[in-house]
C-alpha atoms as a PDB file:
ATOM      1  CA  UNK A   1      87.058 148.403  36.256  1.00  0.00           C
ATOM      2  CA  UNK A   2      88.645 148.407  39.629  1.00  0.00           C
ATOM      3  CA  UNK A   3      92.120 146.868  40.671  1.00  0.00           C
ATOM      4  CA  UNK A   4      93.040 145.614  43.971  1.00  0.00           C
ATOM      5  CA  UNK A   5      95.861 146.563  45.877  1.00  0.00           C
ATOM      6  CA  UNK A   6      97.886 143.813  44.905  1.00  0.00           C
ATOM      7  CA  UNK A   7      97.465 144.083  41.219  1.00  0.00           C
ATOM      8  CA  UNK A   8      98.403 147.671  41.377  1.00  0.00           C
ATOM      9  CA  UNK A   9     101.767 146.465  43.362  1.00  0.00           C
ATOM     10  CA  UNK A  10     102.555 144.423  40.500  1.00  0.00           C
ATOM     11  CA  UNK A  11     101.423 146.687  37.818  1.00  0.00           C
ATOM     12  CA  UNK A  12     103.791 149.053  39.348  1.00  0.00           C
ATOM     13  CA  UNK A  13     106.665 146.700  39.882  1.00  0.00           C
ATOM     14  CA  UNK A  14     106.733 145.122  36.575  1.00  0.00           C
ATOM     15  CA  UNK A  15     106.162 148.918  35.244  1.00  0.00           C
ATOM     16  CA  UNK A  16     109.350 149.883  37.485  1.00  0.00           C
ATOM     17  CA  UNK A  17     111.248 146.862  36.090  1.00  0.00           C
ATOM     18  CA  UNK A  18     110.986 147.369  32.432  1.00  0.00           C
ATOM     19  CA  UNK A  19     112.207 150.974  33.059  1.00  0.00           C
ATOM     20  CA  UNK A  20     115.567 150.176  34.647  1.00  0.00           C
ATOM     21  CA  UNK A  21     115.909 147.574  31.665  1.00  0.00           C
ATOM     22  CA  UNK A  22     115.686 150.393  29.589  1.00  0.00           C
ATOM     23  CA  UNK A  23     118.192 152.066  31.289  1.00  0.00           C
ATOM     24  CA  UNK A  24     120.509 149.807  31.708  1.00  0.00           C
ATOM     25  CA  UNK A  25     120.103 148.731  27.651  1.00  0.00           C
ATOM     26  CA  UNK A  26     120.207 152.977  27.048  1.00  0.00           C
ATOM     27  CA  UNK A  27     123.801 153.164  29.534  1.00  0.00           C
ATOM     28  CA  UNK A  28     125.128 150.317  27.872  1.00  0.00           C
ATOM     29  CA  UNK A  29     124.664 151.591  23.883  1.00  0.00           C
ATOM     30  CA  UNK A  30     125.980 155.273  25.026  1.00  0.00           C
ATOM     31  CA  UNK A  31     128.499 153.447  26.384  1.00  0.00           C
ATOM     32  CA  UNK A  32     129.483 151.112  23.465  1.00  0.00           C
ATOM     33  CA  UNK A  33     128.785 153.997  21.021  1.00  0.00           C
ATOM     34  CA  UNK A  34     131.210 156.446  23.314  1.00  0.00           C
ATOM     35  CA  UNK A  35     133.999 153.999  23.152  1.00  0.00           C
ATOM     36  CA  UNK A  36     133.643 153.714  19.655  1.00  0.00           C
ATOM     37  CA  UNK A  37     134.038 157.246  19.083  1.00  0.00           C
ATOM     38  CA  UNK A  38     137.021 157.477  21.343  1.00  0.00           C
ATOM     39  CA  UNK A  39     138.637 154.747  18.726  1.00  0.00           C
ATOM     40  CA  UNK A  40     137.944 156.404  15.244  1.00  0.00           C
ATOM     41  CA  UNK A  41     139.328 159.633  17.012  1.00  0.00           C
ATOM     42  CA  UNK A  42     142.862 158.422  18.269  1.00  0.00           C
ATOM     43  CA  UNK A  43     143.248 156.230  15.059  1.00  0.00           C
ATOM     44  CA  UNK A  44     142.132 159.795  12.988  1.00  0.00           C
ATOM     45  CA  UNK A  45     145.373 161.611  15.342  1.00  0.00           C
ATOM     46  CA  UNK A  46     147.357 158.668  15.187  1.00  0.00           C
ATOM     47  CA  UNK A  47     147.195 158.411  11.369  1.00  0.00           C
ATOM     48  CA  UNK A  48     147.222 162.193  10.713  1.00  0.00           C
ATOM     49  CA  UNK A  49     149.299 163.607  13.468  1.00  0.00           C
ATOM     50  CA  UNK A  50     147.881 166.973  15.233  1.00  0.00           C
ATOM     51  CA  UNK A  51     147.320 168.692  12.045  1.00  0.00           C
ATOM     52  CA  UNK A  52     145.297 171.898  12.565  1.00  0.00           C
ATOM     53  CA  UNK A  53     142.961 170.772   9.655  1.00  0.00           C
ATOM     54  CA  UNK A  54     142.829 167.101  10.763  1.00  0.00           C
ATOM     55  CA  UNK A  55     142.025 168.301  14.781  1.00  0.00           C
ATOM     56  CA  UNK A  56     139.707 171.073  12.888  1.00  0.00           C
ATOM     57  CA  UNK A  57     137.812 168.293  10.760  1.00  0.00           C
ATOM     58  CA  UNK A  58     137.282 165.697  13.479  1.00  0.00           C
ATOM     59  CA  UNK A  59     136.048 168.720  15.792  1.00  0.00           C
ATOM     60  CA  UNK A  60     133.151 169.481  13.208  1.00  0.00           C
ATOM     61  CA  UNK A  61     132.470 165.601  12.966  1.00  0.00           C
ATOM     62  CA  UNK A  62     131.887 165.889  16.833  1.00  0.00           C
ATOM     63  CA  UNK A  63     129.879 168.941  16.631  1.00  0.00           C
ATOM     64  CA  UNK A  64     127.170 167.901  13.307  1.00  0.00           C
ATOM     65  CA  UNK A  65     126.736 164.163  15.463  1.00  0.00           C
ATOM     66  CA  UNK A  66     125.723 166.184  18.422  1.00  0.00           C
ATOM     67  CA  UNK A  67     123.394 168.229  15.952  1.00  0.00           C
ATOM     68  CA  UNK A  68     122.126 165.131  15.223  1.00  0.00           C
ATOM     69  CA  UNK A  69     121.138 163.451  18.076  1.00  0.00           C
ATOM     70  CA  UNK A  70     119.647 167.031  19.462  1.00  0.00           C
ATOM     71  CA  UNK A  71     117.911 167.044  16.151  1.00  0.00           C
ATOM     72  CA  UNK A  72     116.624 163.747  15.994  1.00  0.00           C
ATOM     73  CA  UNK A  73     113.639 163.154  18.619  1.00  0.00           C
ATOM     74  CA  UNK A  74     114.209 159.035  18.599  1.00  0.00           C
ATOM     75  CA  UNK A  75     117.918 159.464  20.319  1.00  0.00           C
ATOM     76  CA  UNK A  76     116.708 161.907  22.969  1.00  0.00           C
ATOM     77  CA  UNK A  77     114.494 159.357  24.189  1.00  0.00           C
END
């Protein structure tokens, strides 16, 4: 099957297209999902205070969601 010149141009644009949708969509959950973090944290210290255990705890959270998301093949997309 062939494909003219033109039909590859718009193959490629609407290809080109739906990837910056994607990354737009991806930017704007890591965004929302960032944010959200940066709430439960500073309602964790403003509830608790600067604890040792409290700063200790929330610093594990952080580090076993990273684990996850290396971990997990469908959020390193």
């Amino acid at each position: 099957m062939k494909i003219t010149k033109s039909e590859l141009r718009r193959i490629i644009q609407e290809e080109k297209a739906r990837l910056l949708q994607e990354e737009s969509v991806d930017a704007f959950v890591y965004n929302q999902a960032n944010a959200q973090a940066i709430e439960l944290i500073e309602d964790l210290l403003n509830e608790n205070g600067s604890d040792p255990d409290v700063i200790k705890s929330i610093m594990q959270g952080i580090e076993d969601a990273m684990n996850m998301v290396k971990n997990d093949s469908r959020l390193m997309q």
